[in-house]
C-alpha atoms as a PDB file:
ATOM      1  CA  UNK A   1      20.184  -9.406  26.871  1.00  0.00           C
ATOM      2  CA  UNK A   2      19.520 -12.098  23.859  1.00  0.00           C
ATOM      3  CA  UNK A   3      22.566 -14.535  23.129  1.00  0.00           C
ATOM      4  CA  UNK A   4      23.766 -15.169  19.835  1.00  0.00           C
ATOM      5  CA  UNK A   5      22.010 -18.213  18.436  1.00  0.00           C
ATOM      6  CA  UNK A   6      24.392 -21.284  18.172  1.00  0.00           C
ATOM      7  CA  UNK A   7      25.877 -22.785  15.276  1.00  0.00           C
ATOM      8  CA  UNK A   8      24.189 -26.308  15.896  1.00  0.00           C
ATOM      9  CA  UNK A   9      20.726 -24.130  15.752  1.00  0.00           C
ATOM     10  CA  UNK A  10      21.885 -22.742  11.808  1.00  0.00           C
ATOM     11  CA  UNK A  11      20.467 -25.131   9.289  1.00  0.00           C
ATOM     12  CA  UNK A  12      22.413 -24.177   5.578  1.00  0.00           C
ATOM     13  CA  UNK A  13      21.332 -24.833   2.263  1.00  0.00           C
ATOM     14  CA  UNK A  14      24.199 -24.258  -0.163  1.00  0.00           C
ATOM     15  CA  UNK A  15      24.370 -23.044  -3.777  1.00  0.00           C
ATOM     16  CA  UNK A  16      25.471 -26.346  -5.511  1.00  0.00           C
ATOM     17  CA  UNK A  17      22.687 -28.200  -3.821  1.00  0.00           C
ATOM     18  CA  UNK A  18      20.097 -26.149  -5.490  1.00  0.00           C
ATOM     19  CA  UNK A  19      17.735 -27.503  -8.282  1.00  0.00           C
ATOM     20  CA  UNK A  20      19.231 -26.441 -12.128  1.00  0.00           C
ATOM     21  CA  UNK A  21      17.210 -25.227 -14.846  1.00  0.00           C
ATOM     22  CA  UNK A  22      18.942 -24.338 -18.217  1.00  0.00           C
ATOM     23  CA  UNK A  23      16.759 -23.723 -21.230  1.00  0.00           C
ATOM     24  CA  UNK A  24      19.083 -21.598 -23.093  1.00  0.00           C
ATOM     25  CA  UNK A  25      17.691 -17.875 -22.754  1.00  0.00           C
ATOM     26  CA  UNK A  26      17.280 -18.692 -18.916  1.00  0.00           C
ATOM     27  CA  UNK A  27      19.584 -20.311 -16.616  1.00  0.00           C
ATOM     28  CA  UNK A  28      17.606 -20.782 -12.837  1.00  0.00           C
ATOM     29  CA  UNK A  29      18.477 -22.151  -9.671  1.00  0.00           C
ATOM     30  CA  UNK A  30      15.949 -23.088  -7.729  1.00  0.00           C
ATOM     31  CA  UNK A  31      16.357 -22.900  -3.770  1.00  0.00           C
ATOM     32  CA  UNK A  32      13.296 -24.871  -3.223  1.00  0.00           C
ATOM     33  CA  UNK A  33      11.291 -27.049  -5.391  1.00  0.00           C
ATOM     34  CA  UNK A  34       9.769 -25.671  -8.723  1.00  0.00           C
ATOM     35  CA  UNK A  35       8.241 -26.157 -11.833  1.00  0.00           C
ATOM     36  CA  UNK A  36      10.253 -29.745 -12.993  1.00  0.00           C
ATOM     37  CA  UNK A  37      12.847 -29.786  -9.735  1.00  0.00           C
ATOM     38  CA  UNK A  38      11.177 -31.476  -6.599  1.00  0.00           C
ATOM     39  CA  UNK A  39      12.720 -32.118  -3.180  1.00  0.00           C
ATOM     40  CA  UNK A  40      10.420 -33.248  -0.725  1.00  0.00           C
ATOM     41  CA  UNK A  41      12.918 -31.681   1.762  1.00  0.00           C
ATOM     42  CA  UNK A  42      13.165 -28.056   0.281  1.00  0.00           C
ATOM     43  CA  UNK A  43       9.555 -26.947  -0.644  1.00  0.00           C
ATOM     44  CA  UNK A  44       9.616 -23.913   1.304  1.00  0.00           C
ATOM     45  CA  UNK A  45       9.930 -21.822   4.610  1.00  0.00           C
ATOM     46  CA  UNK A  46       7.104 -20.905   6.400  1.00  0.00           C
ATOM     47  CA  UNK A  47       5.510 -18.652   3.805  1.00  0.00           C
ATOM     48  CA  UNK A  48       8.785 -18.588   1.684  1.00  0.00           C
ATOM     49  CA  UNK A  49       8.071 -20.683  -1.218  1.00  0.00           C
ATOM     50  CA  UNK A  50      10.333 -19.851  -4.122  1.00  0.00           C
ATOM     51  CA  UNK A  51      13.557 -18.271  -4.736  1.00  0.00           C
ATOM     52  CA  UNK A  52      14.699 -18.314  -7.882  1.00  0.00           C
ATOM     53  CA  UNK A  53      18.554 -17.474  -8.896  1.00  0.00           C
ATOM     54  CA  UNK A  54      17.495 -16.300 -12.635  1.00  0.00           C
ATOM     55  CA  UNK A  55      19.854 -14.967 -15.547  1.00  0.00           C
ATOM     56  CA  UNK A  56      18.170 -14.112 -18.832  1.00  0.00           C
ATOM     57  CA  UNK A  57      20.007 -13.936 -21.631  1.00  0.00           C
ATOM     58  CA  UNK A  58      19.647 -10.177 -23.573  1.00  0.00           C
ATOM     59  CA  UNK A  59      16.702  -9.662 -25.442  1.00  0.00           C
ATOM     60  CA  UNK A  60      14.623 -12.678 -23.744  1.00  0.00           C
ATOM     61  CA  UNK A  61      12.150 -13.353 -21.161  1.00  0.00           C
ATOM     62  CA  UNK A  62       9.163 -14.436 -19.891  1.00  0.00           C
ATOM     63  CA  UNK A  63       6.306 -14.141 -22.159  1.00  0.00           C
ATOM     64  CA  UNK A  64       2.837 -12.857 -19.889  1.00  0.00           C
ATOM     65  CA  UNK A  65       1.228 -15.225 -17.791  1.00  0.00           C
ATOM     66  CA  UNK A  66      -1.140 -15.774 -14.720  1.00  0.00           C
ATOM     67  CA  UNK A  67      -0.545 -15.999 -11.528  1.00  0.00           C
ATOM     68  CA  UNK A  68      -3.076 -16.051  -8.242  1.00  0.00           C
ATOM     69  CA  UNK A  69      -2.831 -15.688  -4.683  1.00  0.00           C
ATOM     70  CA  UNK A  70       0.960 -15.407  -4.223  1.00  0.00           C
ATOM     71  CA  UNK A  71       3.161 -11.973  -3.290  1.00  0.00           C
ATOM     72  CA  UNK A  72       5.892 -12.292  -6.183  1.00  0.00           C
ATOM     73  CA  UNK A  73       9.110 -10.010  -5.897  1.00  0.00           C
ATOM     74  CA  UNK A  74      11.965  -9.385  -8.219  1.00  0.00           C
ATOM     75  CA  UNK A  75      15.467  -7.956  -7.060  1.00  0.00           C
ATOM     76  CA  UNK A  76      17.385  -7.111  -9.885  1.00  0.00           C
ATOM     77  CA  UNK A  77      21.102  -8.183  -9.290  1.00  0.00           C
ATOM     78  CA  UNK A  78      23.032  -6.769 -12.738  1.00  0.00           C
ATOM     79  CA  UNK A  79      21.184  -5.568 -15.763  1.00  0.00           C
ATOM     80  CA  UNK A  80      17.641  -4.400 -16.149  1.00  0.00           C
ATOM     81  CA  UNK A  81      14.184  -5.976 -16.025  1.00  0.00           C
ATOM     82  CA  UNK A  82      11.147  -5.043 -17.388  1.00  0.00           C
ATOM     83  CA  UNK A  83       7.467  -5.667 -16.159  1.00  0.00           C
ATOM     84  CA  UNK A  84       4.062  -5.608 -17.333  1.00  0.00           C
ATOM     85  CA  UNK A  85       0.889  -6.463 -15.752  1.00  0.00           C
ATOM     86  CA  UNK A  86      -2.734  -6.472 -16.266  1.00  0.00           C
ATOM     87  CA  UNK A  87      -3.447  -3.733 -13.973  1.00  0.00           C
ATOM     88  CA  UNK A  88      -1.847  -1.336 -15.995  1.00  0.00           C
ATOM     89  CA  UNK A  89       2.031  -1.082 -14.940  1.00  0.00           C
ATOM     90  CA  UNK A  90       4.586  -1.080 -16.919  1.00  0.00           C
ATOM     91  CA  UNK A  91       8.110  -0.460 -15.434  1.00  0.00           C
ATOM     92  CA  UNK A  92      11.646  -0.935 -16.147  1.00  0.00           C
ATOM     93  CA  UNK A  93      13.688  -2.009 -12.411  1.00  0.00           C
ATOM     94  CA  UNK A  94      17.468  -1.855 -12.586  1.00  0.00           C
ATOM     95  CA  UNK A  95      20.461  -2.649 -10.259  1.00  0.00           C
ATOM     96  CA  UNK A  96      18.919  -2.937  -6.637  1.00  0.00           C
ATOM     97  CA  UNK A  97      15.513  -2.107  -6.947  1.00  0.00           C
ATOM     98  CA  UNK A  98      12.481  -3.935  -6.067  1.00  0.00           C
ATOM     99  CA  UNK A  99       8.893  -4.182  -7.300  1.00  0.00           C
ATOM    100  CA  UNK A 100       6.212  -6.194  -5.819  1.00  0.00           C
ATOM    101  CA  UNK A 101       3.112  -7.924  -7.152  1.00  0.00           C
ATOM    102  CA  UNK A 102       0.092  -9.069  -5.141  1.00  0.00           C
ATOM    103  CA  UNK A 103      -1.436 -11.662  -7.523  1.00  0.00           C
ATOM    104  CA  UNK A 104      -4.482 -11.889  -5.181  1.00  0.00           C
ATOM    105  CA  UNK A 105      -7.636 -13.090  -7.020  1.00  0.00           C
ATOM    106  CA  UNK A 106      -6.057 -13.002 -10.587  1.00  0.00           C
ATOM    107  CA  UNK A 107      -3.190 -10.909 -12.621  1.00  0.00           C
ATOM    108  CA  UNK A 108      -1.241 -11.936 -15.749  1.00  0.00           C
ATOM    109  CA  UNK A 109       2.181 -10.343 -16.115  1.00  0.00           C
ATOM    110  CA  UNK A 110       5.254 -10.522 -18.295  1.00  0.00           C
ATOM    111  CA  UNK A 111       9.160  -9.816 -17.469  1.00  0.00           C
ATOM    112  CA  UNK A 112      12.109  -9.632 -19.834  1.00  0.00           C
ATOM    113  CA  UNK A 113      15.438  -8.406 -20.029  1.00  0.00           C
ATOM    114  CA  UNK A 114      15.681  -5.177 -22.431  1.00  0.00           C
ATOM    115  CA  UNK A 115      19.371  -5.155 -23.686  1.00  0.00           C
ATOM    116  CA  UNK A 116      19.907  -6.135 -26.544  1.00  0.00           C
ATOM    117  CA  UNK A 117      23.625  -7.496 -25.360  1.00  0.00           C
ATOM    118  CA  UNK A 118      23.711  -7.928 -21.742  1.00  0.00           C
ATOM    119  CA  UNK A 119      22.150 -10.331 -19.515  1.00  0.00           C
ATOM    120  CA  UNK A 120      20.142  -9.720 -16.138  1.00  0.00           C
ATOM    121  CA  UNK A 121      20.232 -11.484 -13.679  1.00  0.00           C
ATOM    122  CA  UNK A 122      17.859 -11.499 -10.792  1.00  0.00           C
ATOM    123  CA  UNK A 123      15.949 -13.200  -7.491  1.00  0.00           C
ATOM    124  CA  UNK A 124      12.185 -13.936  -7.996  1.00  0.00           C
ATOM    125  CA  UNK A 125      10.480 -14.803  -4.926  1.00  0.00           C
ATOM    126  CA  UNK A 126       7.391 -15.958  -4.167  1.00  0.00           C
ATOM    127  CA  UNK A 127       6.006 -15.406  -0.390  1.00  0.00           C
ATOM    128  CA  UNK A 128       2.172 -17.226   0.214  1.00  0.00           C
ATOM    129  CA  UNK A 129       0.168 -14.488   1.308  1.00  0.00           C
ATOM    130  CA  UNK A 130      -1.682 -14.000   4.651  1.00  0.00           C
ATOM    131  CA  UNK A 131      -5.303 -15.384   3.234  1.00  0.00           C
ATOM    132  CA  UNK A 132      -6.847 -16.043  -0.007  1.00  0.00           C
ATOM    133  CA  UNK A 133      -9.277 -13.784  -2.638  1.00  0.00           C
ATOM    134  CA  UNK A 134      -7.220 -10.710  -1.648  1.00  0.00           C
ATOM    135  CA  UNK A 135      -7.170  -7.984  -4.527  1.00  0.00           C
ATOM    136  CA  UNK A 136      -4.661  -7.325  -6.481  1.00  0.00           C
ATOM    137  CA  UNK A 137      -1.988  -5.209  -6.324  1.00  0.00           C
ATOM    138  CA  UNK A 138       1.416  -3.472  -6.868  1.00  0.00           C
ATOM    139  CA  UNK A 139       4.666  -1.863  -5.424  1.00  0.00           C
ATOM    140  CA  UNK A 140       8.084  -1.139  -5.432  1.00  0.00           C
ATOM    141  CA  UNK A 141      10.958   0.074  -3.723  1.00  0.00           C
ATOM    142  CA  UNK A 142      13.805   1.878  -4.881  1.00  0.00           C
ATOM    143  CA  UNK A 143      16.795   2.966  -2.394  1.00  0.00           C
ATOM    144  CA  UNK A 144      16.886   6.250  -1.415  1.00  0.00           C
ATOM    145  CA  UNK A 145      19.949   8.519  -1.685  1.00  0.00           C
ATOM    146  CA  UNK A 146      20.683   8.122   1.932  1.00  0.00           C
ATOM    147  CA  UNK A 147      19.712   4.406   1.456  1.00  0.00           C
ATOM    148  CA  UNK A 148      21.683   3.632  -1.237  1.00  0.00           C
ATOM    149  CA  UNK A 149      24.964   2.118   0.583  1.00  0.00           C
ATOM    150  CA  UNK A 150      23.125   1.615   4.209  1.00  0.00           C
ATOM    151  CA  UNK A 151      24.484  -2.040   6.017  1.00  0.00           C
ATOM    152  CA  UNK A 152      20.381  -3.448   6.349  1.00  0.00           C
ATOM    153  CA  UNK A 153      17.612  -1.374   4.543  1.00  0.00           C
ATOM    154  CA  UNK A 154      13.635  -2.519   5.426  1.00  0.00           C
ATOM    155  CA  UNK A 155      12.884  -3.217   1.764  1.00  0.00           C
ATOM    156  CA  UNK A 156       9.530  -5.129   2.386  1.00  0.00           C
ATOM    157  CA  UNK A 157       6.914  -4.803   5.062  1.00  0.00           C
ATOM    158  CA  UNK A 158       3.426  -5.025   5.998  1.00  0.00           C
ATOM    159  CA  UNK A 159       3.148  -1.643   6.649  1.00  0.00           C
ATOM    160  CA  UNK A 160       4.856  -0.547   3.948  1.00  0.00           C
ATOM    161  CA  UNK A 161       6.944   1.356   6.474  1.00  0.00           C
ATOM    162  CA  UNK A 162       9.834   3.733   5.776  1.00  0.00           C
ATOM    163  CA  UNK A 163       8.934   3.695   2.555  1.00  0.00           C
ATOM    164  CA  UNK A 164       9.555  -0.424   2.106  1.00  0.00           C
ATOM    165  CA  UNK A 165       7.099  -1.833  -0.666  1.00  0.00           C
ATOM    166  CA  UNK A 166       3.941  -3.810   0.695  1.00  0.00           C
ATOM    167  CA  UNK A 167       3.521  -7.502   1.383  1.00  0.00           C
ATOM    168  CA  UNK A 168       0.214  -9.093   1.994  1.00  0.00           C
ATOM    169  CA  UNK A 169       1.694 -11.224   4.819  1.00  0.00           C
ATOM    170  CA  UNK A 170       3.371 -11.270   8.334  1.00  0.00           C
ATOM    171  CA  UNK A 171       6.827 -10.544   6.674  1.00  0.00           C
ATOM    172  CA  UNK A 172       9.812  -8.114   6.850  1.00  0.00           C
ATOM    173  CA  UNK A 173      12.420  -8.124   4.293  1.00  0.00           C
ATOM    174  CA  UNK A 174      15.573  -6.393   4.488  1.00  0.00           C
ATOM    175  CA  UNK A 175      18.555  -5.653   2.021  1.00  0.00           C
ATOM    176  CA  UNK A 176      21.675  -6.707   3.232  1.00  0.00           C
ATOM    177  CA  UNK A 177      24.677  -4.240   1.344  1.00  0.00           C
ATOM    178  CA  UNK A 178      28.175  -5.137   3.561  1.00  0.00           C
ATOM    179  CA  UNK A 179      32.040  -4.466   2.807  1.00  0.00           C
ATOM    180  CA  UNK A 180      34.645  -6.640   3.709  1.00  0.00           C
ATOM    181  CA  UNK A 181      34.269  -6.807   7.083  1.00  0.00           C
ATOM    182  CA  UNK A 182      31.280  -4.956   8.018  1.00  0.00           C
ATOM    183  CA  UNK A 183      28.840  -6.761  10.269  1.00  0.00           C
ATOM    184  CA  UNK A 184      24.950  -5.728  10.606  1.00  0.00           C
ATOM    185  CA  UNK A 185      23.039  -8.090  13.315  1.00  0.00           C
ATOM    186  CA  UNK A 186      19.301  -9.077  13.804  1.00  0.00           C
ATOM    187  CA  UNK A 187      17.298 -10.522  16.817  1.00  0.00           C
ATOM    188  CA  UNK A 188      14.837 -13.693  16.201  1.00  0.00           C
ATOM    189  CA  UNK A 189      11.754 -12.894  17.705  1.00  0.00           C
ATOM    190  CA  UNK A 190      10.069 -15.785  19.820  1.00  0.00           C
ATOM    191  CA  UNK A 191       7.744 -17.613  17.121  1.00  0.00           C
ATOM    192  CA  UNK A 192       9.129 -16.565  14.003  1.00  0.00           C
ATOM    193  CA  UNK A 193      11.916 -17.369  11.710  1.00  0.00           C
ATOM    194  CA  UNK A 194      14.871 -16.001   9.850  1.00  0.00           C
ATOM    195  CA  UNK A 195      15.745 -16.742   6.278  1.00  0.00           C
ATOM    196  CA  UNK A 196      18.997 -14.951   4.444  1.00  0.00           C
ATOM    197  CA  UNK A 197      19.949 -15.640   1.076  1.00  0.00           C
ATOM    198  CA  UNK A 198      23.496 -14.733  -0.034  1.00  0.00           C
ATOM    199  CA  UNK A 199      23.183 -13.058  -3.306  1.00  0.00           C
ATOM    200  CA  UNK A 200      26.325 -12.421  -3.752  1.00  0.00           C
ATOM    201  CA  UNK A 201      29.799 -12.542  -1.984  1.00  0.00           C
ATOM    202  CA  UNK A 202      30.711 -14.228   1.105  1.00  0.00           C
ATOM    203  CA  UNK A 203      30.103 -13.540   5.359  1.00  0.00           C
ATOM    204  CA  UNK A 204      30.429 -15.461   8.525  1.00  0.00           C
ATOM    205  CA  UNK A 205      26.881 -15.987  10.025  1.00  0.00           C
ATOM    206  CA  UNK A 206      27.486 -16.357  13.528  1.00  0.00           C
ATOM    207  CA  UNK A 207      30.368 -18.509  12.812  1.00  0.00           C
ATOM    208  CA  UNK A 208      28.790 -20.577   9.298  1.00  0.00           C
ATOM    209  CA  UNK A 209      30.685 -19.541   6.403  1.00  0.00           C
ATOM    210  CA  UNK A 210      27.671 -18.522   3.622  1.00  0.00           C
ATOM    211  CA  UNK A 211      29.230 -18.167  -0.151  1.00  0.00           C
ATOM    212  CA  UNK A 212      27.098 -16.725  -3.366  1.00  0.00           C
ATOM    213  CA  UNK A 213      24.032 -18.598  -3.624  1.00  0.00           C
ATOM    214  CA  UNK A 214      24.321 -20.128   0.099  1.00  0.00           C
ATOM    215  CA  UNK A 215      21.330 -19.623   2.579  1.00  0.00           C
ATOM    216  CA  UNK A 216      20.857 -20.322   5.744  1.00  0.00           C
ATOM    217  CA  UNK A 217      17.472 -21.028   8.157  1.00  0.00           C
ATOM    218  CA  UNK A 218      17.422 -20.273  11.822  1.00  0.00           C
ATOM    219  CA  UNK A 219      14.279 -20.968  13.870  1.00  0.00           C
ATOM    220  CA  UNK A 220      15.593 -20.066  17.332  1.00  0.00           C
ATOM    221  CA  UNK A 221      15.714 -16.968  19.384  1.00  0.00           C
ATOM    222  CA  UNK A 222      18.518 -14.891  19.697  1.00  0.00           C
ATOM    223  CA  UNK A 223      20.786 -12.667  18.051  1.00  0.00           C
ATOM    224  CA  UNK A 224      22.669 -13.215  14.497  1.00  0.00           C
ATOM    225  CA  UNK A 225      25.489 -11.409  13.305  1.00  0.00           C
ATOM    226  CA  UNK A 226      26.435 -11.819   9.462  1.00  0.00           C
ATOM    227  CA  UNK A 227      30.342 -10.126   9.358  1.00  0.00           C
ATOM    228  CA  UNK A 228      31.305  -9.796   5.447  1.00  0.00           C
ATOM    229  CA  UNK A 229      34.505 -11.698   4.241  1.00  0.00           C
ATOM    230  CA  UNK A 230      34.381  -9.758   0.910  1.00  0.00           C
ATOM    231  CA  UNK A 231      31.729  -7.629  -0.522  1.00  0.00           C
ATOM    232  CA  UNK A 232      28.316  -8.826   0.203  1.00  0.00           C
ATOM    233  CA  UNK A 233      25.043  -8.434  -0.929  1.00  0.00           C
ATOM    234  CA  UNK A 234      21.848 -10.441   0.667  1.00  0.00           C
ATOM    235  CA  UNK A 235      18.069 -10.612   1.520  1.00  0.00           C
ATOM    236  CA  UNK A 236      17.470 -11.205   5.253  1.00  0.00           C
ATOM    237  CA  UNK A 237      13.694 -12.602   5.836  1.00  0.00           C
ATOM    238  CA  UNK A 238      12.250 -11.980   8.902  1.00  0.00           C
ATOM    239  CA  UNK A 239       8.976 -14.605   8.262  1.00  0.00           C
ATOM    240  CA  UNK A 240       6.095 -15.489  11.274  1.00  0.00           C
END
């Protein structure tokens, strides 16, 4: 039977820590380095390289642009956010769904907030993908009825199993959804790694206390339990 992993093994990366961005319209956080925020000591883990903590003011966003051999994910927190790509999709995501967009050899896209007086506020995250020159593509995932309040929904795969969205990489994704104290738990496989990202609310990882915008890396084996202290909503990355 696996052991739950130590405290000492739980390396956190809290909220206030976190790069800033403000240009007005947008408001970011950046969890590892991006665009004019560098840290030498947060540029990623294993093929996590960005998560952005975005809010977009109502009627703004980002104008289309290019992007290449990087899986790039939104999760839409409050509000609504609309996408369009150059291979022809053109979708509107609101409160807790997911799309997915394989850049692969080339894709411009565009996302902006559609109300004309509320924000949105999402994650963008950007995962490196398993190898280079791989063609383009797109997905999404939207919680089923029976889904819709389940403790830890697979929301990303390979696979593209039980109806997750698809990730050109060796990484599972899950949607973390807890009330005050509910408790999900996940076993680290020997050679990979776990990254979760509070969202919002607060839980006890095995012990560490993780508030909104708090993360926390674990690269041994074992067993983590994340027990809610109020309503809680997270990503769990499960990353070789």
């Amino acid at each position: 039977m696996e052991t739950q992993i130590p405290t000492s093994e739980i390396t956190v990366r809290r909220s206030s820590e976190r790069g800033l961005a403000d240009h007005g319209w947008l408001r970011s956080r950046h969890t590892f380095s991006f665009a004019d925020y560098y840290d030498p000591a947060h540029m990623g883990f294993r093929s996590l390289r960005v998560i952005n903590d975005d809010i977009v003011a109502a009627g703004q966003g980002f104008p289309e642009h290019p992007h290449r051999d990087m899986e790039i994910f939104s999760y839409v927190l409050e509000g609504a956010l609309a996408h369009r790509d150059s291979l022809g999709n053109e979708r509107v995501l609101n409160l807790g769904q997911i799309q997915l967009m394989s850049a692969g050899t080339g894709v411009r896209h565009g996302e902006f907030n559609p109300s004309a007086t509320e924000s949105t506020h999402f994650l963008q995250i950007w995962i490196q993908p398993r190898e280079a020159g791989l063609k383009p593509s797109y997905t999404e995932w939207h919680p089923s009825l029976s889904q819709g309040n389940d403790p830890k929904v697979l929301v990303i795969s390979p696979d593209g199993c039980d109806n997750s969205a698809c990730i050109q990489q060796d990484a599972e994704i899950y949607r973390i959804l807890l009330e005050p104290g509910q408790s999900i738990q996940h076993e680290v496989r020997s050679g990979r790694g776990l990254w979760i990202q509070m969202a919002e609310g607060s839980a006890e990882l095995n012990g560490v206390t993780l508030e909104t915008g708090d993360a926390a890396a674990i690269e041994a084996t074992g067993i983590v339990t994340l027990i809610a202290n109020s309503k809680s909503n997270a990503l769990l990355f499960d990353l070789h």
